[in-house]
C-alpha atoms as a PDB file:
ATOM      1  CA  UNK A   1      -3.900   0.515  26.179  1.00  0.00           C
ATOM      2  CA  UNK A   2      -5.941  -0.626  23.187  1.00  0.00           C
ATOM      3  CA  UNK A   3      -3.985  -1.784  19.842  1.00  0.00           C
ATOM      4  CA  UNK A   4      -6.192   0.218  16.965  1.00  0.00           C
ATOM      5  CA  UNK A   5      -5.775   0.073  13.644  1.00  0.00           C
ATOM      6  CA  UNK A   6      -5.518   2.734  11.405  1.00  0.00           C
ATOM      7  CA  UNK A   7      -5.790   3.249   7.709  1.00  0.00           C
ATOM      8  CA  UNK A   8      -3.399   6.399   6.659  1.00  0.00           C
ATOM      9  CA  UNK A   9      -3.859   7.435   2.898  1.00  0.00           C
ATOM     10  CA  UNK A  10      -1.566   9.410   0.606  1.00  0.00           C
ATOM     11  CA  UNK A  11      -2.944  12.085  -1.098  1.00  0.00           C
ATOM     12  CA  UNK A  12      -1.214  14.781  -3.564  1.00  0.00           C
ATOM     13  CA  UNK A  13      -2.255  17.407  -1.046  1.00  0.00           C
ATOM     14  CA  UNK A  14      -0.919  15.788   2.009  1.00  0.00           C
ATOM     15  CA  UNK A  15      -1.831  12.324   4.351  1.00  0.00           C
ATOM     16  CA  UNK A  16      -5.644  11.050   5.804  1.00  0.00           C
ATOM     17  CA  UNK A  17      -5.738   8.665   8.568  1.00  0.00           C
ATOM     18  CA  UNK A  18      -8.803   6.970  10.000  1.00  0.00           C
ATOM     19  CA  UNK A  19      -9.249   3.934  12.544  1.00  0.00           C
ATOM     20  CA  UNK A  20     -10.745   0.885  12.004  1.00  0.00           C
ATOM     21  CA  UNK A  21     -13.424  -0.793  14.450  1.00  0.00           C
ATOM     22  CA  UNK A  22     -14.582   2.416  16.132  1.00  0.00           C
ATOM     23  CA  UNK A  23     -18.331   3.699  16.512  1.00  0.00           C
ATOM     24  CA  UNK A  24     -18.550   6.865  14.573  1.00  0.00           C
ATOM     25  CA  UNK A  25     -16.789   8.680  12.477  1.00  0.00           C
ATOM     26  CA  UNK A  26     -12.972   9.872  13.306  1.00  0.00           C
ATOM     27  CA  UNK A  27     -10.403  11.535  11.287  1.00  0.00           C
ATOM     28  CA  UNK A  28      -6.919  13.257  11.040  1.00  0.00           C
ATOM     29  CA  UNK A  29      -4.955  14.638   8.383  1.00  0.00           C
ATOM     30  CA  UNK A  30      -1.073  16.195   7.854  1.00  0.00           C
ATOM     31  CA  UNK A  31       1.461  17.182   5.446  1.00  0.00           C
ATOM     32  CA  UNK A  32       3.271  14.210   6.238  1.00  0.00           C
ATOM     33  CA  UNK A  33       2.537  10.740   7.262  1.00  0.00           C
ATOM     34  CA  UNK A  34       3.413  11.390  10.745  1.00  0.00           C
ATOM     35  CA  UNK A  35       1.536  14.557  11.529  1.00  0.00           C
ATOM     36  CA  UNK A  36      -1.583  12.785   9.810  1.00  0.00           C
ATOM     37  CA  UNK A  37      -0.901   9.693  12.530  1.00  0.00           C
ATOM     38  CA  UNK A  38      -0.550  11.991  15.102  1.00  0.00           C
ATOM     39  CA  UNK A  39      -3.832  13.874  14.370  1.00  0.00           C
ATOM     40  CA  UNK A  40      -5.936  10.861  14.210  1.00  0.00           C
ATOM     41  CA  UNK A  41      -4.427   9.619  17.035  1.00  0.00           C
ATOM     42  CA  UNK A  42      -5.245  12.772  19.351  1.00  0.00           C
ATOM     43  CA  UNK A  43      -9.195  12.724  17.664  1.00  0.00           C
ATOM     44  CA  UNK A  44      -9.302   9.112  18.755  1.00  0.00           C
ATOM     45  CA  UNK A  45      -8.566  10.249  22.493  1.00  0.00           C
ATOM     46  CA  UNK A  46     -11.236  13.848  22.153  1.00  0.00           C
ATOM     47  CA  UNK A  47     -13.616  10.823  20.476  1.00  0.00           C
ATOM     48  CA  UNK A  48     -13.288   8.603  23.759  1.00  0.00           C
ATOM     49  CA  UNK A  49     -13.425  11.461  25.569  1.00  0.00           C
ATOM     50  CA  UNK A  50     -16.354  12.552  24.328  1.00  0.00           C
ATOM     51  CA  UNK A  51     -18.313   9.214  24.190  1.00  0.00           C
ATOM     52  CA  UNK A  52     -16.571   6.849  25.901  1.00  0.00           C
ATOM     53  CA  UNK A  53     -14.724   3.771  26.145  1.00  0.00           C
ATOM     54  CA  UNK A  54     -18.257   2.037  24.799  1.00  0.00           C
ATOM     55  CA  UNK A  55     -16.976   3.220  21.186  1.00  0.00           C
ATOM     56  CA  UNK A  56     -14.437   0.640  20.709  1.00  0.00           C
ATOM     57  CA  UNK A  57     -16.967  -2.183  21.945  1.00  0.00           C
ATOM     58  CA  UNK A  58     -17.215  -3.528  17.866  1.00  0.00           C
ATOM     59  CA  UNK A  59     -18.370  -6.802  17.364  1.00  0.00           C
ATOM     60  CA  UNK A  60     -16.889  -8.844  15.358  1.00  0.00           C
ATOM     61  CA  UNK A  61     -13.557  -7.096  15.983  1.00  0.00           C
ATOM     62  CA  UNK A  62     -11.546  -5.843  12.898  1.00  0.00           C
ATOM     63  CA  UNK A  63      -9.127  -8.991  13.107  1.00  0.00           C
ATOM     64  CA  UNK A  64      -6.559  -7.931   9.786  1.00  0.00           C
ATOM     65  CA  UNK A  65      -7.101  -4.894   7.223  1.00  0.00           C
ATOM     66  CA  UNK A  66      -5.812  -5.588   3.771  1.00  0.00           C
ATOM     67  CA  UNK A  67      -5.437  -3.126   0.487  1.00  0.00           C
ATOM     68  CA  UNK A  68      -6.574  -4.672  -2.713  1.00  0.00           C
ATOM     69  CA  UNK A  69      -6.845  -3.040  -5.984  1.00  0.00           C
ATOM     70  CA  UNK A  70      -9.452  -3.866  -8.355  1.00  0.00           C
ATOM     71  CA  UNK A  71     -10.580  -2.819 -12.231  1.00  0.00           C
ATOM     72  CA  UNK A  72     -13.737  -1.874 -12.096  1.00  0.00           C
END
């Protein structure tokens, strides 16, 4: 089992989640925080699935994720 990070957003319609450090493009989304994580979580396996394990062959690796807030 591969550790994979995953970004979950709160929206004032409900939750996004999306990995980080996967080839293509893979998302889920709930009323709640935990529905969204368990959506993304079940298009992650359909997305290995579907392509195979050769999606989570990143390089460089996403080592940390980090939230920063800028004025732009």
């Amino acid at each position: 089992m591969k550790q994979i990070k995953i970004i979950v957003e709160k929206h004032p319609d409900g939750y996004v989640a999306y990995p980080l450090g996967i080839k293509g493009v893979v998302v889920g989304q709930g009323d709640t925080y935990e529905a969204a994580l368990s959506d993304v979580k079940s298009a992650i396996l359909f997305h290995l699935k579907s392509f195979g394990k050769e999606v989570l062959d990143v390089d460089p690796p996403v080592i940390e994720a980090f939230i920063a807030e800028a004025g732009v």
